[in-house]
Structure formats: C-alpha cells, structure tokens
N, C-alpha and C. Protein backbone atom coordinates (compact mmCIF):
# COMPACT_ATOMS: atom_id res chain seq x y z
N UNK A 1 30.32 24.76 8.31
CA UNK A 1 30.53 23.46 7.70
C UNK A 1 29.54 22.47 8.32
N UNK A 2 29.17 21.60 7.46
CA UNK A 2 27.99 20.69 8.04
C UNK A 2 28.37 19.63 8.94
N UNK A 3 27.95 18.98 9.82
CA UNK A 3 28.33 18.02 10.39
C UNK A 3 28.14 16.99 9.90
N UNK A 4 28.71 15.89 8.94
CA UNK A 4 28.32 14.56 8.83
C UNK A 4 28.94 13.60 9.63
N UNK A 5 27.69 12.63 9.50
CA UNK A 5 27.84 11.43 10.36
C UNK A 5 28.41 10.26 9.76
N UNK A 6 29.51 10.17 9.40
CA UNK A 6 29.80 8.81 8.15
C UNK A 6 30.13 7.41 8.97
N UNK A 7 29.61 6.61 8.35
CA UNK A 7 30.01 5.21 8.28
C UNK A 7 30.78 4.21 7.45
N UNK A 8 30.71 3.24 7.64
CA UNK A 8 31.54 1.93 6.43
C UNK A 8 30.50 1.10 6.53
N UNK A 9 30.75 0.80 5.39
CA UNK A 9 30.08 -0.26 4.70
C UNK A 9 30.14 -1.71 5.82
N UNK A 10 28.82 -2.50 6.01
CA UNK A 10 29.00 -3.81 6.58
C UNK A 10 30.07 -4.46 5.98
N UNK A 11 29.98 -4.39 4.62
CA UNK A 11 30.73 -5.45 3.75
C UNK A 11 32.76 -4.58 3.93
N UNK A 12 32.55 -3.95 4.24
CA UNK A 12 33.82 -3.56 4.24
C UNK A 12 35.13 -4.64 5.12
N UNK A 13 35.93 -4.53 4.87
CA UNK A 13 36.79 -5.59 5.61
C UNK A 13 37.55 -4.64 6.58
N UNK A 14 38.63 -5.29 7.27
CA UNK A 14 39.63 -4.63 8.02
C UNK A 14 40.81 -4.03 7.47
N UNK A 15 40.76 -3.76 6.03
CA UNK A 15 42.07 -3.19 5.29
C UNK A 15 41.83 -2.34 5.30
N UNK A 16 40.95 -1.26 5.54
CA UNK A 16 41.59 -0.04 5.05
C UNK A 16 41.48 0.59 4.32
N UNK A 17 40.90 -0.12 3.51
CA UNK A 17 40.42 0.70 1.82
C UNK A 17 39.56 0.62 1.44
N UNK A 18 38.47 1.78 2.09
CA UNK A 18 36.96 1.90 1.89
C UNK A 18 36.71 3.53 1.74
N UNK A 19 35.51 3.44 1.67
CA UNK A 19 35.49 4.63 1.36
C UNK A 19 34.43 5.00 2.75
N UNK A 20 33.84 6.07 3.06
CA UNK A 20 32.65 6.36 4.54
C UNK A 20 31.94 6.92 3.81
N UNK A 21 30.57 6.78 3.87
CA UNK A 21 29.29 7.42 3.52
C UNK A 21 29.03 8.41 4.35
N UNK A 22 27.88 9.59 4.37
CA UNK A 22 26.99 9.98 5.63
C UNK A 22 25.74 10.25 5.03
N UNK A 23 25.08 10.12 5.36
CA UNK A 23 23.74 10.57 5.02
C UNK A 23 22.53 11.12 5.81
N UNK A 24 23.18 11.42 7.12
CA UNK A 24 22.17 12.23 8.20
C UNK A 24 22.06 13.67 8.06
N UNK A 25 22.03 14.31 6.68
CA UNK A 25 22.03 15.38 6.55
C UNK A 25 20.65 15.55 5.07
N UNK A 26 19.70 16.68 5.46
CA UNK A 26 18.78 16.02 3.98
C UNK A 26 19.40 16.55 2.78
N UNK A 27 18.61 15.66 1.72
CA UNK A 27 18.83 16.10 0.74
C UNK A 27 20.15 16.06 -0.24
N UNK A 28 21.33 15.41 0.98
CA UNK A 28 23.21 15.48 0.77
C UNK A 28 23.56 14.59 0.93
N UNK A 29 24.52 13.40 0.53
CA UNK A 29 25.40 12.46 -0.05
C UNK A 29 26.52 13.12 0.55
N UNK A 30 27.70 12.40 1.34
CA UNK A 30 29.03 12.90 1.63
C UNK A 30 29.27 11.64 1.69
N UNK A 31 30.50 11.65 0.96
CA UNK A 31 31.59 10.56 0.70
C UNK A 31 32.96 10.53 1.23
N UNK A 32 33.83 10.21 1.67
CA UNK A 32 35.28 10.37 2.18
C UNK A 32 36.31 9.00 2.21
N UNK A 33 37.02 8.96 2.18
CA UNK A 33 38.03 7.79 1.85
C UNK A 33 38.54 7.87 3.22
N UNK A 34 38.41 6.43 4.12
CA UNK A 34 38.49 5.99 5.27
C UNK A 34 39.67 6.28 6.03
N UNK A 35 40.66 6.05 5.06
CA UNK A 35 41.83 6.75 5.62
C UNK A 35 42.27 8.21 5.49
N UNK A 36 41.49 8.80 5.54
CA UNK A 36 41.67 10.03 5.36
C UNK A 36 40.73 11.32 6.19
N UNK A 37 40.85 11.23 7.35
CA UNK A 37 39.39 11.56 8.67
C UNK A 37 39.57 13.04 7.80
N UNK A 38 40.45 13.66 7.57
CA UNK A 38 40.52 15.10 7.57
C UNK A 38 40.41 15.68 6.45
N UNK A 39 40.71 14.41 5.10
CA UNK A 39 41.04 14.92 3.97
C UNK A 39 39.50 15.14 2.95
N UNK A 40 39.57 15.11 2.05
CA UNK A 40 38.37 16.07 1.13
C UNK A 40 37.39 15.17 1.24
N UNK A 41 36.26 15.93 1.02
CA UNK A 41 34.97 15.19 1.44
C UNK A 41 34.00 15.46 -0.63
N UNK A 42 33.79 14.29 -0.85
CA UNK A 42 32.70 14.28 -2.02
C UNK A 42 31.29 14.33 -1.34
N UNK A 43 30.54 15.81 -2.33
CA UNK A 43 29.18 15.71 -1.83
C UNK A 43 28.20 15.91 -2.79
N UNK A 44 27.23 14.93 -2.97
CA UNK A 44 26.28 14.50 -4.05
C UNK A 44 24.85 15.09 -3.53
N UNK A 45 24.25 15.48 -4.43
CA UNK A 45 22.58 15.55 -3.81
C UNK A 45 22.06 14.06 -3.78
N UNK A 46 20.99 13.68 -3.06
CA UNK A 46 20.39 12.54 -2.99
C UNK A 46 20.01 11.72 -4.21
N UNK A 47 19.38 12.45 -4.92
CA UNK A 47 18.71 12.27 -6.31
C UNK A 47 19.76 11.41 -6.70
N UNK A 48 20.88 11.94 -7.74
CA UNK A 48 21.97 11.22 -8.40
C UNK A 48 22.63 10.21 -7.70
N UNK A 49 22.85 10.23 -5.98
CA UNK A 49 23.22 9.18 -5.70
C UNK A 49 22.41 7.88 -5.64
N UNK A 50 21.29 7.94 -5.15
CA UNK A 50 20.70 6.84 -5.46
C UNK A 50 20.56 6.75 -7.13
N UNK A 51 20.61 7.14 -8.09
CA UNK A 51 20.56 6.64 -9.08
C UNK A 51 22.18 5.72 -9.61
N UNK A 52 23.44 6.27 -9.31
CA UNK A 52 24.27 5.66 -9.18
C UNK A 52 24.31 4.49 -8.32
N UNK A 53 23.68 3.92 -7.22
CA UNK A 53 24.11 3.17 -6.41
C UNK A 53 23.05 2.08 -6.84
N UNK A 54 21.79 2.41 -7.84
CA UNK A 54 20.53 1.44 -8.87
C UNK A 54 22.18 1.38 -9.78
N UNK A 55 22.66 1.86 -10.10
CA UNK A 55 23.66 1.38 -11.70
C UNK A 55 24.85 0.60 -10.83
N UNK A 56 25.11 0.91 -9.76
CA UNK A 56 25.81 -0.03 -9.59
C UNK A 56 25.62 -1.35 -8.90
N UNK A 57 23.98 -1.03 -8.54
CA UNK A 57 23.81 -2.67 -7.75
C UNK A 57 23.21 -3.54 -9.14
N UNK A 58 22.97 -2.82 -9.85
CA UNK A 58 22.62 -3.46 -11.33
C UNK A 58 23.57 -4.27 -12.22
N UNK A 59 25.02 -3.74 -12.27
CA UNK A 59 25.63 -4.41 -13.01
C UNK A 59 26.69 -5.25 -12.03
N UNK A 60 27.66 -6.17 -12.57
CA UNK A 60 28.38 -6.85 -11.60
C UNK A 60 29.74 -6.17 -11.64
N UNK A 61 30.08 -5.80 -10.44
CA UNK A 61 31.61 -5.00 -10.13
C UNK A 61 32.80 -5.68 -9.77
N UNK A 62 33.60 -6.08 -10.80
CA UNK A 62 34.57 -6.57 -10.56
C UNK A 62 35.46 -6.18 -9.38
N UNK A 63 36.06 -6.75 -8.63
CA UNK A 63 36.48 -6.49 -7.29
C UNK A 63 37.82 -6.08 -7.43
N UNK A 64 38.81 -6.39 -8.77
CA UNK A 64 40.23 -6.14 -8.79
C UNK A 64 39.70 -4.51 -9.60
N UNK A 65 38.93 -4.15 -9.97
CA UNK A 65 38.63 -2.86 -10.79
C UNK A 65 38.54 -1.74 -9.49
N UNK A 66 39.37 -0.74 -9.53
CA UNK A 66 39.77 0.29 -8.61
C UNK A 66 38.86 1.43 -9.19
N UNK A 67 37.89 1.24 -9.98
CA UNK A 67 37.37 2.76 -10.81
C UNK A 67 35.96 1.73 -11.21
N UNK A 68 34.96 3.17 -11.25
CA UNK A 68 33.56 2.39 -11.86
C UNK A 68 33.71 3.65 -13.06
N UNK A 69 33.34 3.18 -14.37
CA UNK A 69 32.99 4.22 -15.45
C UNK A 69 31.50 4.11 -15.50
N UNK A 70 30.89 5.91 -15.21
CA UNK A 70 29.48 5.82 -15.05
C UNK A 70 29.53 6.77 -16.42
C-alpha cells in the first residue's frame, strides 16, 4: 500500500468537514474525508484531477451545496 502524505486545505476551518488531499506520490491524487484517518481513500491520476480542480476554480461553488455535478 502506498504511503500518502495528506493535508487540509488552508481554507479549511476547525469543523471537521473537509476532505485531505496527498499528492507526494507521482502521477496519483488521494483524497480522504478528514474524519475518517482509516476509512476509504479516493485515488485519481494527476491528469483528471487537475482538470477538475480548472472546473472547479472556474465556476462559483456554492458553499451550502454538499455535492459538485461534474
């Protein structure tokens, strides 16, 4: 199993409900929900994530919206 290194977001607050990135691995995207150290890990190739993260700094994200439709 790979080792990732995940973080939070600057913008993240003290609640709790974020999600952790890692990206010290090439080529791989790992995602995980903050409260959850142990639980399932989402993993993207590089490519598509940066193209998702151009679509989402592109449009404006409502903050009460719990879901992005890509």
């Amino acid at each position: 199993m790979p080792h990732f290194e995940f973080v939070k977001s600057s913008y993240s607050s003290g609640n709790g409900e974020c999600v952790e990135v890692a990206r010290n691995l090439p080529r791989v995207v790992a995602v995980r929900d903050s409260k959850q150290f142990d639980g399932p890990v989402f993993t993207v190739s590089s490519s598509p994530w940066a193209l998702f993260l151009a679509y989402v700094r592109g449009h404006r994200v409502d903050a009460s919206v719990h879901h992005v439709d890509v």
